[in-house]
N, C-alpha and C. Protein backbone atom coordinates (compact mmCIF):
# COMPACT_ATOMS: atom_id res chain seq x y z
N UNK A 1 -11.45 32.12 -39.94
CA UNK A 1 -12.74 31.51 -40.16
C UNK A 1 -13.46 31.37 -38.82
N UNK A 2 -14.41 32.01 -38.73
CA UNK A 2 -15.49 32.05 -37.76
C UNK A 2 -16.21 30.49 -37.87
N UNK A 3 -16.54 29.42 -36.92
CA UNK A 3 -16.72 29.23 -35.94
C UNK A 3 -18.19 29.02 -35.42
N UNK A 4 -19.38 28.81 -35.89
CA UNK A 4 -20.62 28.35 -35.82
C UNK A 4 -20.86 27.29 -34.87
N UNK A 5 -21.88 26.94 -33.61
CA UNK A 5 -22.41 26.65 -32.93
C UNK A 5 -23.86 26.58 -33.56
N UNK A 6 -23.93 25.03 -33.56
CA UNK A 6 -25.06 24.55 -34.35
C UNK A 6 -25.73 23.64 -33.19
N UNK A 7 -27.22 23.78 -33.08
CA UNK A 7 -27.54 22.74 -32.61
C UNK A 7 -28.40 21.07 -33.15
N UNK A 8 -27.80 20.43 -32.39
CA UNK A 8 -28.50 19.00 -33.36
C UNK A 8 -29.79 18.87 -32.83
N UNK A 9 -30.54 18.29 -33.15
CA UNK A 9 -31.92 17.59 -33.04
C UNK A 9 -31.72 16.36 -32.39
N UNK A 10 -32.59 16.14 -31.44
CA UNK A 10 -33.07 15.34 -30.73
C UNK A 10 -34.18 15.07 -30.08
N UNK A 11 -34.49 13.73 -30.50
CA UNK A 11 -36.22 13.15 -30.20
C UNK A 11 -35.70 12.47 -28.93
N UNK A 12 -37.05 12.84 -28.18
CA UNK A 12 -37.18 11.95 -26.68
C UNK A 12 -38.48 11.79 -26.44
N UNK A 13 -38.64 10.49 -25.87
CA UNK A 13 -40.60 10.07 -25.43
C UNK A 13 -39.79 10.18 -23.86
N UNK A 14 -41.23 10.70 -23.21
CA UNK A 14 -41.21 10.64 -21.67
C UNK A 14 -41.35 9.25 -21.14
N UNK A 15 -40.26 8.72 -20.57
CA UNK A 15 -40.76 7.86 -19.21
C UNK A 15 -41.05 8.00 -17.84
N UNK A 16 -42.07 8.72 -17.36
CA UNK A 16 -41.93 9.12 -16.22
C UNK A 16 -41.07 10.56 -16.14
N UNK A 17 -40.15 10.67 -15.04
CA UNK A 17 -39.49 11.52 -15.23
C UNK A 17 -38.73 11.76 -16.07
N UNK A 18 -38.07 10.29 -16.58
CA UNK A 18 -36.92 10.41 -17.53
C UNK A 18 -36.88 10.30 -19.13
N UNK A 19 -36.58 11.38 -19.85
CA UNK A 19 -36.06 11.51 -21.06
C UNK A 19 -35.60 10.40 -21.49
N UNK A 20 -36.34 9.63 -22.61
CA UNK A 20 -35.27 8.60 -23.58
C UNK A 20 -35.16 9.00 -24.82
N UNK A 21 -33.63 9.64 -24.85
CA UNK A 21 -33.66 9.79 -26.61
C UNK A 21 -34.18 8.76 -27.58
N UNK A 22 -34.72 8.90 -28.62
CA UNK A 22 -35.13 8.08 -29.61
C UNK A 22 -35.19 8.93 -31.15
N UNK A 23 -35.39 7.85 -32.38
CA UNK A 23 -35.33 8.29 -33.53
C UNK A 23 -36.18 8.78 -33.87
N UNK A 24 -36.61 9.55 -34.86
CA UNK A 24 -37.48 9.96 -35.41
C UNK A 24 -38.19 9.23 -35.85
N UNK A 25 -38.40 8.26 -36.07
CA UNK A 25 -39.43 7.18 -36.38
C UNK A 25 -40.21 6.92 -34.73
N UNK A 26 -39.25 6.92 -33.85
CA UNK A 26 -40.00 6.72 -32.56
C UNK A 26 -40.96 7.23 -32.38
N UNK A 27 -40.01 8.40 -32.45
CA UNK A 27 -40.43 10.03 -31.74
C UNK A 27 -41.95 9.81 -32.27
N UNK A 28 -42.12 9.69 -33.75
CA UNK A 28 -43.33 9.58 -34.31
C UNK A 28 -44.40 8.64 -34.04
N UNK A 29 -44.18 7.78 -33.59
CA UNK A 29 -44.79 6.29 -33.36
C UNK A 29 -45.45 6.25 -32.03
N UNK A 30 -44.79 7.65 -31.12
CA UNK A 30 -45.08 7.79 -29.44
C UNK A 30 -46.18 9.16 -29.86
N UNK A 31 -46.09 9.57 -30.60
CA UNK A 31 -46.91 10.82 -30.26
C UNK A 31 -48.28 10.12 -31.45
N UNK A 32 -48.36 9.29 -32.68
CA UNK A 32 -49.38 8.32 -32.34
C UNK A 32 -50.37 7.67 -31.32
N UNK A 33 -49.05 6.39 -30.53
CA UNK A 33 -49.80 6.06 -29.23
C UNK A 33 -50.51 6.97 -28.23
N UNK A 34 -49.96 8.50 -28.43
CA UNK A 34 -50.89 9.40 -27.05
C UNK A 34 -49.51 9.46 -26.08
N UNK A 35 -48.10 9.34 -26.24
CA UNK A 35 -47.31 9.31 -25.48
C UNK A 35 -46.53 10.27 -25.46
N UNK A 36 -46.61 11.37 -24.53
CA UNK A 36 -45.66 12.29 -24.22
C UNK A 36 -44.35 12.68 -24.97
N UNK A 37 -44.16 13.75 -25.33
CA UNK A 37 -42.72 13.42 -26.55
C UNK A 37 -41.92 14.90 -25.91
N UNK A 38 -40.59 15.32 -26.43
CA UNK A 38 -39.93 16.78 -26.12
C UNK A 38 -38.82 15.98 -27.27
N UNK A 39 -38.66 17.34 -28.45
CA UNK A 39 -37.79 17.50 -28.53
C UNK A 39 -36.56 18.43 -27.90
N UNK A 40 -35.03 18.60 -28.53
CA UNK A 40 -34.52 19.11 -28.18
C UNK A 40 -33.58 20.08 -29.45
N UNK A 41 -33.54 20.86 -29.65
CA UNK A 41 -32.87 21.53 -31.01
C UNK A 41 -33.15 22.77 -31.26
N UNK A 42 -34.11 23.47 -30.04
CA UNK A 42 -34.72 25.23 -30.13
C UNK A 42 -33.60 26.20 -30.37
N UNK A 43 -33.54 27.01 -31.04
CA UNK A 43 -33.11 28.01 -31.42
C UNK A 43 -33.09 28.83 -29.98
N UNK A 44 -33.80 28.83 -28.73
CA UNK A 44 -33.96 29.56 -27.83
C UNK A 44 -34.86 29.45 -26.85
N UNK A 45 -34.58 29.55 -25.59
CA UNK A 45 -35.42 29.08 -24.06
C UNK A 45 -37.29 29.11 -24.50
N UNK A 46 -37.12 30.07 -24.93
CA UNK A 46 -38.58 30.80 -25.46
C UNK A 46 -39.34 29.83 -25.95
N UNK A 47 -38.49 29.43 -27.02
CA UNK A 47 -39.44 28.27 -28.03
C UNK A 47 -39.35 26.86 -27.31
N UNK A 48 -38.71 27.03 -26.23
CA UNK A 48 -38.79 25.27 -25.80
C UNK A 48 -39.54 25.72 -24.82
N UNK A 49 -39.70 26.84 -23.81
CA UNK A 49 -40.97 26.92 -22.92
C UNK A 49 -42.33 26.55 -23.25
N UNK A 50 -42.52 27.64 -24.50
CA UNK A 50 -43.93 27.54 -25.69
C UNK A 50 -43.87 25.69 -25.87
N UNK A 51 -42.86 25.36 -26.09
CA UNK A 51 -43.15 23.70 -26.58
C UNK A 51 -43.60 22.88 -25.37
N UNK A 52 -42.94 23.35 -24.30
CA UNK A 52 -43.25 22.37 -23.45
C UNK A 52 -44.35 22.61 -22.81
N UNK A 53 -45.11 23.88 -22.85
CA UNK A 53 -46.23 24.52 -22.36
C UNK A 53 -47.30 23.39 -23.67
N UNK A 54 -47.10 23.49 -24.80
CA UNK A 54 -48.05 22.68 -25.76
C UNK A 54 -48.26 21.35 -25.38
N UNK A 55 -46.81 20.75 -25.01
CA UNK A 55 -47.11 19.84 -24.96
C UNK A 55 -47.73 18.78 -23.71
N UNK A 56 -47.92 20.04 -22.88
CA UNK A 56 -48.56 20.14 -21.23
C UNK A 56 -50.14 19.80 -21.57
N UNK A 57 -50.24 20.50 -22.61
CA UNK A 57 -51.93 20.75 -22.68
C UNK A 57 -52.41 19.88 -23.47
N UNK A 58 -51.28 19.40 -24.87
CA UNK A 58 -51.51 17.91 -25.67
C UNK A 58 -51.80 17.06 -24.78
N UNK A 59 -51.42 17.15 -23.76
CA UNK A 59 -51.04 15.52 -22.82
C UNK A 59 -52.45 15.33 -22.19
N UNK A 60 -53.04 17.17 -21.67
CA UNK A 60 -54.13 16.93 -20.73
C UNK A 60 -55.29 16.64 -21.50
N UNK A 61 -55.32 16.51 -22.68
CA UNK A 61 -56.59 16.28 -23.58
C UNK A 61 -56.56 15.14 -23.90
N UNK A 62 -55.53 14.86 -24.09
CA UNK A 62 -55.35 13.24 -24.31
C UNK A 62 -55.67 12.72 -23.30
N UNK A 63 -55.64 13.19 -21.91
CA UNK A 63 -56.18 12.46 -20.76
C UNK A 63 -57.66 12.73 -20.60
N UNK A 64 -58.07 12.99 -21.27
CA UNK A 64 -59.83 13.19 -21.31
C UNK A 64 -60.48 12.21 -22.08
N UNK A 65 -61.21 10.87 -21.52
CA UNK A 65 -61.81 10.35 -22.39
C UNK A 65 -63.11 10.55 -23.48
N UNK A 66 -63.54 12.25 -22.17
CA UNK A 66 -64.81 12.63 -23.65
C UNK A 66 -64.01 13.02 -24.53
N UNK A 67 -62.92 13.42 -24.91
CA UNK A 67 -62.25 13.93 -26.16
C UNK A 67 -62.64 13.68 -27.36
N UNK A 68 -63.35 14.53 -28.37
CA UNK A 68 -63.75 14.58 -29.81
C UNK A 68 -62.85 13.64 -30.69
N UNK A 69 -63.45 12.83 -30.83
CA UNK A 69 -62.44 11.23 -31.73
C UNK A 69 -61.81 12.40 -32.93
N UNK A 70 -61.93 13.41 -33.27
CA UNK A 70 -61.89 14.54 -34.25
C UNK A 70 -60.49 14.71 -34.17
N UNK A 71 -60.83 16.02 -33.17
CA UNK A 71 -59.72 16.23 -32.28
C UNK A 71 -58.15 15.22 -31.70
N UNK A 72 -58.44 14.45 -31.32
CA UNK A 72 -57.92 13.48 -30.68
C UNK A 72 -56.93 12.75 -31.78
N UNK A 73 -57.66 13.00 -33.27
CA UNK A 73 -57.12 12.27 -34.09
C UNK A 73 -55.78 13.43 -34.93
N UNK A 74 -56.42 14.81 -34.51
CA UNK A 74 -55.48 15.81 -34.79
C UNK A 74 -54.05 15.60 -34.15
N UNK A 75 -54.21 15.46 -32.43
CA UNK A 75 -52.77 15.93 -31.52
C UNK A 75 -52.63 14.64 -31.65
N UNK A 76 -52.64 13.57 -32.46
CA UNK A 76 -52.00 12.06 -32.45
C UNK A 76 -51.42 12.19 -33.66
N UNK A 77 -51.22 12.98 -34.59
CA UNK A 77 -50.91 12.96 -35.78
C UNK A 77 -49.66 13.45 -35.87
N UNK A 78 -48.70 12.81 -36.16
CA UNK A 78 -47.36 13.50 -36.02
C UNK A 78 -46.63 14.43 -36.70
N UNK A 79 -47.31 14.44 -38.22
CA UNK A 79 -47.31 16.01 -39.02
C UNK A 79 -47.95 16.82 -37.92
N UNK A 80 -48.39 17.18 -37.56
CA UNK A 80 -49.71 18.28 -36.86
C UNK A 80 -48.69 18.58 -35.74
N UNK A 81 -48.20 17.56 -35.07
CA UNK A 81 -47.72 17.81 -33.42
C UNK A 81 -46.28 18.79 -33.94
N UNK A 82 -45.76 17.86 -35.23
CA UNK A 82 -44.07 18.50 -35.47
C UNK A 82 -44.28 19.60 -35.96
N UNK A 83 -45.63 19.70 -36.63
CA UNK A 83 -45.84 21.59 -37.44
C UNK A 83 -45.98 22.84 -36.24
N UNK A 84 -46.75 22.21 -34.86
CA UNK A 84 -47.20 23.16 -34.04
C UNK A 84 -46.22 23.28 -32.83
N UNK A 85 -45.53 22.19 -32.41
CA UNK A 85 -44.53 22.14 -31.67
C UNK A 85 -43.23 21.98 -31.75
N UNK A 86 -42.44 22.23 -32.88
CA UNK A 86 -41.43 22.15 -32.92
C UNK A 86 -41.01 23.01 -34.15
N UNK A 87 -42.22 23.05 -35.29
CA UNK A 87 -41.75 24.06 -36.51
C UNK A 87 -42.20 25.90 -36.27
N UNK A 88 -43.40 25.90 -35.80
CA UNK A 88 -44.02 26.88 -35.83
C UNK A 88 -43.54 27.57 -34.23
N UNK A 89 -43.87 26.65 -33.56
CA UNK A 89 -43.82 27.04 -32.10
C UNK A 89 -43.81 28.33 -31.33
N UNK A 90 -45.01 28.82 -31.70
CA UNK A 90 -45.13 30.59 -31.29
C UNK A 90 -46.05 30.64 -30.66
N UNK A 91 -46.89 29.99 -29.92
CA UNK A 91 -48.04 29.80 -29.39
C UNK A 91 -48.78 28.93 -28.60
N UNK A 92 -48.16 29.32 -26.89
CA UNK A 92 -48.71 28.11 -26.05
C UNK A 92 -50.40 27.78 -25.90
N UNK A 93 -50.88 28.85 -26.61
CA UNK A 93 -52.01 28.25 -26.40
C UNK A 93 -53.31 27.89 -27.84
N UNK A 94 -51.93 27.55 -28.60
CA UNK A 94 -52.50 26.83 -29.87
C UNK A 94 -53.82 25.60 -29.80
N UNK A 95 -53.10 24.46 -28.90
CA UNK A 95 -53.99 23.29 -28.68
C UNK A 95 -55.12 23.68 -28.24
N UNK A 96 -55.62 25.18 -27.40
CA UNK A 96 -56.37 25.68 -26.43
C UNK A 96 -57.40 25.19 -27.57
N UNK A 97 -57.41 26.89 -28.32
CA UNK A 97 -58.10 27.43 -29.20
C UNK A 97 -58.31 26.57 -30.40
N UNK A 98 -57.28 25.37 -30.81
CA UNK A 98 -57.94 24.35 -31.80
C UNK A 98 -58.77 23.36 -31.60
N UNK A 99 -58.50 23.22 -29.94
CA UNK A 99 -60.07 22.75 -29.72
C UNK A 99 -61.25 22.93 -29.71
N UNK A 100 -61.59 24.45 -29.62
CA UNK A 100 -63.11 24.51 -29.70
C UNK A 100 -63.19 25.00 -31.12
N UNK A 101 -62.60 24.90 -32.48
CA UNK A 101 -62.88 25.27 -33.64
C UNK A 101 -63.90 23.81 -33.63
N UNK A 102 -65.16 24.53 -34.52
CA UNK A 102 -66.38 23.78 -34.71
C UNK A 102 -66.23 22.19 -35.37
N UNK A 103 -65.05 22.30 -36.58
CA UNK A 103 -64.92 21.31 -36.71
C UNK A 103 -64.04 19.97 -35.87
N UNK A 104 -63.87 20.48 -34.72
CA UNK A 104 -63.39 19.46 -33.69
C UNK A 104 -64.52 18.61 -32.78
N UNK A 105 -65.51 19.61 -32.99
CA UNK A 105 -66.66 19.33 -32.08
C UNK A 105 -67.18 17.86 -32.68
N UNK A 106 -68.14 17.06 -31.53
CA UNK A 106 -68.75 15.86 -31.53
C UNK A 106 -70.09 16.38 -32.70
């Protein structure tokens, strides 16, 4: 019998430099507040680069106070963040291009 290498899931909010694992209820509750999140559970380097590249650019919009209350209300939404960064995750420059779709606009 072969022998499978599985990986588990794991939620972490940023403190600063340091990683704090947390639950999925957290995990969810921080990317609400506007707070930095990484999971851990990629299938491969690739998809956690792409994630962490998303979630580079989530962070810098969130640091924009003109930010479209629209918008803003999208990358705070924790369906939206777990569909684009952690389910789908094929595309660092998803957040780019969903920002200037018209209906994000003021």
């Amino acid at each position: 019998m072969t022998k499978t290498s599985q990986t588990l899931a794991c939620w972490f909010i940023r403190d600063g430099a340091k990683l704090v694992q947390c639950s999925k209820e957290d995990f969810d509750k921080a990317i609400v507040e506007g707070k930095s999140v990484k999971y851990h559970g990629y299938a491969n380097k690739k998809s956690e680069r792409i994630a962490d590249e998303l979630e580079g650019s989530r962070m810098a919009f969130l640091s924009n106070p003109d930010l479209s209350p629209k918008f803003r209300a999208a990358i705070t939404n924790p369906r939206n963040v777990v569909e684009v960064q952690i389910i789908m995750v094929d595309d660092p420059q998803f957040w780019l291009r969903e920002s200037k779709r018209p209906k994000y606009q003021k």
